[in-house]
N, C-alpha and C. Protein backbone atom coordinates (compact mmCIF):
# COMPACT_ATOMS: atom_id res chain seq x y z
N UNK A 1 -24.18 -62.71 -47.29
CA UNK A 1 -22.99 -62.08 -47.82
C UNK A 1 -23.33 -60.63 -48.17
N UNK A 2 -22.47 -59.76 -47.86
CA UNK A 2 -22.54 -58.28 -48.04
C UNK A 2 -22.11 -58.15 -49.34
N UNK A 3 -22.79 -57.16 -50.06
CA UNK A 3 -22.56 -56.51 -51.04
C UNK A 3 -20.95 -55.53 -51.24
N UNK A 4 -20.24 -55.48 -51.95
CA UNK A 4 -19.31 -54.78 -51.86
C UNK A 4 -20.13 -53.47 -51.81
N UNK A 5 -20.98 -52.82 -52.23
CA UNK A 5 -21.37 -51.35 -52.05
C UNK A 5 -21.59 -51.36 -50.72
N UNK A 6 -22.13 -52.21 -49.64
CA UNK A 6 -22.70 -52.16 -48.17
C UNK A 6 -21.03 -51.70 -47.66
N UNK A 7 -20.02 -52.14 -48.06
CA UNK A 7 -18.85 -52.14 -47.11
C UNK A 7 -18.69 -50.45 -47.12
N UNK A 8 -17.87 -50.06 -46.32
CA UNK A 8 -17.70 -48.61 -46.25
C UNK A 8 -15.86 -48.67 -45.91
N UNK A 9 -15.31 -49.69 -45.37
CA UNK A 9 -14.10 -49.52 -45.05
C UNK A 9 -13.07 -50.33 -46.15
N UNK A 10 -11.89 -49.86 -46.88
CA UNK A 10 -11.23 -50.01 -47.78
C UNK A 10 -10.63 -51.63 -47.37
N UNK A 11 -10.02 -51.42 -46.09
CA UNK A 11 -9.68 -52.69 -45.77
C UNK A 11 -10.34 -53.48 -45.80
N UNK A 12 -11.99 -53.74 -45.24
CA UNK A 12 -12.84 -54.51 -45.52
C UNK A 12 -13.51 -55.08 -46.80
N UNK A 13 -13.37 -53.96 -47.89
CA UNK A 13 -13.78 -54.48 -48.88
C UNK A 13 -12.11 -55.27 -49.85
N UNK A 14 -11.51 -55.07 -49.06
CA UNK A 14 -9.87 -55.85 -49.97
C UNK A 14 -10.05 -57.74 -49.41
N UNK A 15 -11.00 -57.44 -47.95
CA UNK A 15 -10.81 -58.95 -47.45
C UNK A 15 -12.25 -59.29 -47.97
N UNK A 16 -13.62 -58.80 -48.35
CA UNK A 16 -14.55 -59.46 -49.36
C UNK A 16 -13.72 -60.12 -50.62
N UNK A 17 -12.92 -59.09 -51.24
CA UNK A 17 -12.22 -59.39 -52.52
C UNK A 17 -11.86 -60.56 -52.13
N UNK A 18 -10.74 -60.65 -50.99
CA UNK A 18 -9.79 -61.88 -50.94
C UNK A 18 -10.61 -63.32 -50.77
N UNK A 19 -11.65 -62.99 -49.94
CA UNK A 19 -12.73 -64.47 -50.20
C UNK A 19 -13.23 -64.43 -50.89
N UNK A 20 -13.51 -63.81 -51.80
CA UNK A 20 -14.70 -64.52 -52.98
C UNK A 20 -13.61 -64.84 -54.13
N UNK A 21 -12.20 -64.49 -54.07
CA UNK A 21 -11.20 -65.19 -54.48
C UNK A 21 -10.77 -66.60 -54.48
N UNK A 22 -10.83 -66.38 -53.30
CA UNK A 22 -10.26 -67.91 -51.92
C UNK A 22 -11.24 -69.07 -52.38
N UNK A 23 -12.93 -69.01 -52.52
CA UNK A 23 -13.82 -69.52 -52.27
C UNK A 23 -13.92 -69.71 -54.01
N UNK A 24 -13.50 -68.76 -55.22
CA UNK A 24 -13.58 -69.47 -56.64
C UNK A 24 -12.55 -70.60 -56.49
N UNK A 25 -11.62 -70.52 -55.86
CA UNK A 25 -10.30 -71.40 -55.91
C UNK A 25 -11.05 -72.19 -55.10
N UNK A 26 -11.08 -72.46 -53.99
CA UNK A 26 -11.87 -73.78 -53.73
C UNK A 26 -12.95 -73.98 -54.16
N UNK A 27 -13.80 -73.81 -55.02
CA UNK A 27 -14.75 -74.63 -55.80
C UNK A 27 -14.07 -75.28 -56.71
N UNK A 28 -13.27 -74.25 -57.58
CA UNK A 28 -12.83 -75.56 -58.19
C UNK A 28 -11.44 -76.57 -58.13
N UNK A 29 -11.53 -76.87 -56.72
CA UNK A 29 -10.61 -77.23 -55.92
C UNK A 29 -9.35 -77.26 -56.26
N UNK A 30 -8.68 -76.19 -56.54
CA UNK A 30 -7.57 -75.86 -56.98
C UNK A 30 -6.58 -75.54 -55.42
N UNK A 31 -5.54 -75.98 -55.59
CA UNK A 31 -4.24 -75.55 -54.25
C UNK A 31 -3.80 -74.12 -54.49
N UNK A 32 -3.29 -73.19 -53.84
CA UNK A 32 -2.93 -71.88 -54.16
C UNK A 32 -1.33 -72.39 -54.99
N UNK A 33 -0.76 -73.25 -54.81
CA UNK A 33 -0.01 -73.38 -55.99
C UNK A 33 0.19 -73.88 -57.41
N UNK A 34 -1.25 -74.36 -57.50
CA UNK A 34 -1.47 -74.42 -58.51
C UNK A 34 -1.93 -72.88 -59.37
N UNK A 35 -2.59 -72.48 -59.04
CA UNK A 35 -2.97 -71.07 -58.86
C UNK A 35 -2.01 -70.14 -59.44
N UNK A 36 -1.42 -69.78 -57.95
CA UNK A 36 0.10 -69.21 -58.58
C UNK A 36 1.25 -69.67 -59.51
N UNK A 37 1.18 -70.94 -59.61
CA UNK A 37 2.02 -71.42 -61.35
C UNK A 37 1.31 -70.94 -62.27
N UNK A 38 -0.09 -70.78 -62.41
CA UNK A 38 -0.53 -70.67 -63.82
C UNK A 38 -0.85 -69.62 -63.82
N UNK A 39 -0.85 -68.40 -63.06
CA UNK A 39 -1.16 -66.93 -62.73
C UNK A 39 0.24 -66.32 -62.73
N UNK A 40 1.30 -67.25 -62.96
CA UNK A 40 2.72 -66.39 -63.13
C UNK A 40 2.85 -65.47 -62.19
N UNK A 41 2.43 -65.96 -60.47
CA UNK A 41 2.83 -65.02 -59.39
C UNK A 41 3.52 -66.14 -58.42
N UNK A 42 3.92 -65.44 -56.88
CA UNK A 42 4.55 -66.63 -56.21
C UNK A 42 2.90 -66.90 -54.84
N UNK A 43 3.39 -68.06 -54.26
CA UNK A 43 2.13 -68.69 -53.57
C UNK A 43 1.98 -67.36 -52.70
N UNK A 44 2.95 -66.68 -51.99
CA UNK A 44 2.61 -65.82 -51.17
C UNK A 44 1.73 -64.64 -51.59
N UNK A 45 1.56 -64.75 -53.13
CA UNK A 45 0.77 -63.22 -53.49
C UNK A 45 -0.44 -63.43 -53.59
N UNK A 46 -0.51 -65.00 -53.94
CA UNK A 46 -2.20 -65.34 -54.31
C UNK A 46 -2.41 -65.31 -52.20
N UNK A 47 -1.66 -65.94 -51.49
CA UNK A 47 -1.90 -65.59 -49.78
C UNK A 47 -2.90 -64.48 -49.26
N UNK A 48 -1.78 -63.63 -50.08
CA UNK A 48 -2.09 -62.00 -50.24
C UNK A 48 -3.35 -61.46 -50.23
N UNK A 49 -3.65 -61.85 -51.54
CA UNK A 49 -4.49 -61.70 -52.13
C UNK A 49 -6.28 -61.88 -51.28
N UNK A 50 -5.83 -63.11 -50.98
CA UNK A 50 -7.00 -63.96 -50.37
C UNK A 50 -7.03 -63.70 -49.29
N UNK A 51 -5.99 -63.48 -48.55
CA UNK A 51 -6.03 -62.45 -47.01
C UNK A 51 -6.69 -61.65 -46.90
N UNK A 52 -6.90 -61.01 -48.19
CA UNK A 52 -7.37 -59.26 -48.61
C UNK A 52 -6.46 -58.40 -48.30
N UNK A 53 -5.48 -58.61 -48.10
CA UNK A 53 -3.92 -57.83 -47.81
C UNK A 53 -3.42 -57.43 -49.06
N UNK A 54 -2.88 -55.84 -49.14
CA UNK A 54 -2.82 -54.92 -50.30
C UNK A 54 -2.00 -55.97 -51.52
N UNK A 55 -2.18 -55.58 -52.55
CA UNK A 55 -1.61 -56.54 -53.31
C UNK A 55 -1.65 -55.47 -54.99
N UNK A 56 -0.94 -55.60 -55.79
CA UNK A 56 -0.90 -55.32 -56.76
C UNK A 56 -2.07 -55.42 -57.89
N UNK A 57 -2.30 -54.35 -58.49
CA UNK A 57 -3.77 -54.82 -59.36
C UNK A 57 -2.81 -56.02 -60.80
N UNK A 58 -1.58 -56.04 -61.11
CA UNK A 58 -1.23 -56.58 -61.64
C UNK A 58 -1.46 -57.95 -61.12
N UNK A 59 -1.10 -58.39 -60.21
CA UNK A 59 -1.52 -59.73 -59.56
C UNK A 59 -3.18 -60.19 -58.93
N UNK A 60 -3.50 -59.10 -59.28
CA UNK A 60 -5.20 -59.40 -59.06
C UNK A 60 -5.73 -59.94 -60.84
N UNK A 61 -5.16 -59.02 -61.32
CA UNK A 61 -5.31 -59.64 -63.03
C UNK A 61 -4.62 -60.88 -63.35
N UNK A 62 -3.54 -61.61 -62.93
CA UNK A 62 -3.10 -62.64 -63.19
C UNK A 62 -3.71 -63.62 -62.75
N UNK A 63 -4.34 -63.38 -61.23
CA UNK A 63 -5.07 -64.09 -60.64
C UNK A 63 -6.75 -64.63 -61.20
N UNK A 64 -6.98 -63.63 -61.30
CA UNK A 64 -8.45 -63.20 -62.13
C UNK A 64 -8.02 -63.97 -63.52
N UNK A 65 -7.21 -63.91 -64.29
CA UNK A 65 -7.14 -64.43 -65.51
C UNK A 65 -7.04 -66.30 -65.23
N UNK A 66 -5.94 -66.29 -64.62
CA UNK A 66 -6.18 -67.75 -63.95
C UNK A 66 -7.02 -68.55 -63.48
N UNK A 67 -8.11 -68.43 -63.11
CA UNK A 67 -9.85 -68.43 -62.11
C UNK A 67 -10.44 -68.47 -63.63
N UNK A 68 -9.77 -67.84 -64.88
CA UNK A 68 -10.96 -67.42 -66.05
C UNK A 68 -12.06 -66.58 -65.50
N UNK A 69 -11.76 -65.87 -64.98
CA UNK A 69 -12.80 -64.75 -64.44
C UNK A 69 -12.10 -63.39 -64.80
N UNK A 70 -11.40 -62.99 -65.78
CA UNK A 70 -10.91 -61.79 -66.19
C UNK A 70 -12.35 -60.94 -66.73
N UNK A 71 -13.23 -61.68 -67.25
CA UNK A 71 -14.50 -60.80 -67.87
C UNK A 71 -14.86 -59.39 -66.94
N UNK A 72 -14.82 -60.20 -65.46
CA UNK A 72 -15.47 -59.51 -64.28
C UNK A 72 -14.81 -57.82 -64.13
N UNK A 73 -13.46 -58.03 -64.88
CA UNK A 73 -12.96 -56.70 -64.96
C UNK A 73 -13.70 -55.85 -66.01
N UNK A 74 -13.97 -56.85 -67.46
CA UNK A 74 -14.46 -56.00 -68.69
C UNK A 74 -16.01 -55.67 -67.94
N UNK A 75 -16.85 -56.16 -67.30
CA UNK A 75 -17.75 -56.31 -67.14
C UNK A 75 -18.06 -55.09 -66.18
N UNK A 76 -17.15 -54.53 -65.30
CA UNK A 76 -16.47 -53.71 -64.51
C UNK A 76 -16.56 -52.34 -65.09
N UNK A 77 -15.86 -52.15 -65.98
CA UNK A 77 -15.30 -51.16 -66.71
C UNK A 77 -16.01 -51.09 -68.41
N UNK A 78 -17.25 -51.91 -68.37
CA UNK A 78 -17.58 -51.61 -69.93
C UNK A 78 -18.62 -50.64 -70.30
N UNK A 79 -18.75 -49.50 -69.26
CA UNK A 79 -19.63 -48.15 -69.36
C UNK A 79 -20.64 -48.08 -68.35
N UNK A 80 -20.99 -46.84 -68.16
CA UNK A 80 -21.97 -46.42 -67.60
C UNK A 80 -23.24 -46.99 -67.13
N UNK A 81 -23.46 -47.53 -68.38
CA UNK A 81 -24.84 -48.11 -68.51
C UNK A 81 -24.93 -49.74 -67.46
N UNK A 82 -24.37 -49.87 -67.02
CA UNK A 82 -24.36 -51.32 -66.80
C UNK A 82 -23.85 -50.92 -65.13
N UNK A 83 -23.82 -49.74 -64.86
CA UNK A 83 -22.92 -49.45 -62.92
C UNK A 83 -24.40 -48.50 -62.60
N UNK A 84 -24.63 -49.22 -61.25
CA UNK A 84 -25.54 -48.32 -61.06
C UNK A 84 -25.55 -46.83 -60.50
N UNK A 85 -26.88 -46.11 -60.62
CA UNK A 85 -26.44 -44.90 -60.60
C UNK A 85 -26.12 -44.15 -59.37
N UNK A 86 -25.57 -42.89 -59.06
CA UNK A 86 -25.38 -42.41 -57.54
C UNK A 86 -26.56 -42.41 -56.78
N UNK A 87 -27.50 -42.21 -57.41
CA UNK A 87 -28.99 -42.44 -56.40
C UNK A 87 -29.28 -43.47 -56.01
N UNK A 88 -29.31 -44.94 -56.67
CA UNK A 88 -28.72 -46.32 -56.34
C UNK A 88 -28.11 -46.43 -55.73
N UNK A 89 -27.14 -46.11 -55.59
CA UNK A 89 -26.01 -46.28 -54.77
C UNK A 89 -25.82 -45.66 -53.02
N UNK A 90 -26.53 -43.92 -53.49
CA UNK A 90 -27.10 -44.04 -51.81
C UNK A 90 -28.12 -44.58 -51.72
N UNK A 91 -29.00 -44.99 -51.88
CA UNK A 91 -30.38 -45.36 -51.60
C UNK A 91 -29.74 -47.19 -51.30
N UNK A 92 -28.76 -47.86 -51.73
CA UNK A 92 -28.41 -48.83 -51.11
C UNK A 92 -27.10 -48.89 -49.66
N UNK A 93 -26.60 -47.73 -49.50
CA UNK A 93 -26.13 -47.53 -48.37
C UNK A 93 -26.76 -46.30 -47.52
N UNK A 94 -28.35 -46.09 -48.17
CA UNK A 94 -28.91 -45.84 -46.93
C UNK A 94 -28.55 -43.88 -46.77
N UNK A 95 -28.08 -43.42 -47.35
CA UNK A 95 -27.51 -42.20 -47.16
C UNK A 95 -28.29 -41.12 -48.33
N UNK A 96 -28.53 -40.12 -47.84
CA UNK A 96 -29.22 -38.69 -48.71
C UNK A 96 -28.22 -38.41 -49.81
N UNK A 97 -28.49 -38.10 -50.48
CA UNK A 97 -27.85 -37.52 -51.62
C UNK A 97 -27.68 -36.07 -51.49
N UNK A 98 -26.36 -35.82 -51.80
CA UNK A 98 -25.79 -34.37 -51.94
C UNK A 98 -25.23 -34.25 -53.10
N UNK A 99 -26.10 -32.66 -53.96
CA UNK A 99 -25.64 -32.54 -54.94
C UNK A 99 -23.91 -31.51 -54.70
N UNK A 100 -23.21 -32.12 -56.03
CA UNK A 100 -21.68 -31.16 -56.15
C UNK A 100 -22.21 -29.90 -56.07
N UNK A 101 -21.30 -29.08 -55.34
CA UNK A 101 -21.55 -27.50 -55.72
C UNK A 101 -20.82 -27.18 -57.01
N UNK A 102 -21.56 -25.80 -57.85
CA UNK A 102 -21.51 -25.19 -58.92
C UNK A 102 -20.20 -24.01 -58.55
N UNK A 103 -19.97 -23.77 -57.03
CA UNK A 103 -19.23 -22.40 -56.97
C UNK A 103 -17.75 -23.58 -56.85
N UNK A 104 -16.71 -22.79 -57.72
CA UNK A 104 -15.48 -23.23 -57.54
C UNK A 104 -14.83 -23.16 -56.37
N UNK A 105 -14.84 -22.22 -55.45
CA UNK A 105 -14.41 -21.67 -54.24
C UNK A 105 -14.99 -22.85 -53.38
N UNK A 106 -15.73 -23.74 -53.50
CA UNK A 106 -15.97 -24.80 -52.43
C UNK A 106 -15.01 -26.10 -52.84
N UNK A 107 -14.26 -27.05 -52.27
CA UNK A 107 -13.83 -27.93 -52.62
C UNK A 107 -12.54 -27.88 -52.13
């Protein structure tokens, strides 16, 4: 399984999202309508979703809350310290690092 940092294409990393979605729901062998009753969306969004087909971050949170995997957002978003750094980050897709330029006139 690829890393979401390995992906490079937007669409591709929406259809990682949608299976490792798809694949919490079948472990714990849940139907997508069960899903979508208790995620307060309709079956076609959790579809959506799991397709990796664009979908609302509101319904990715309902979804995510439903699964009990909402942490993965706090966990996401709870600072700096815990995301790795841009040198990490090329050095795992493989690419040189370029520093920002200082002159305003570039950009």
């Amino acid at each position: 399984m690829a890393t979401i940092l390995e992906i490079s294409r937007t669409q591709d990393v929406l259809q990682e999202l949608g299976r490792r979605i798809r694949q919490v729901r079948l472990t714990r062998n849940e139907t997508i309508e069960v899903v979508a009753k208790r995620a307060g969306v309709g079956t076609n969004t959790v579809r959506r979703l799991e397709a990796g087909r664009n979908s609302s971050l509101e319904s990715l949170i309902r979804v995510l809350r439903a699964h009990g995997r909402l942490q993965v957002l706090d966990a996401l978003l709870s600072g700096e310290a815990s995301l790795p750094s841009p040198r990490a980050i090329a050095k795992l897709q493989g690419k040189a690092r370029v520093r920002a330029s200082k002159d305003p006139s570039h950009g």
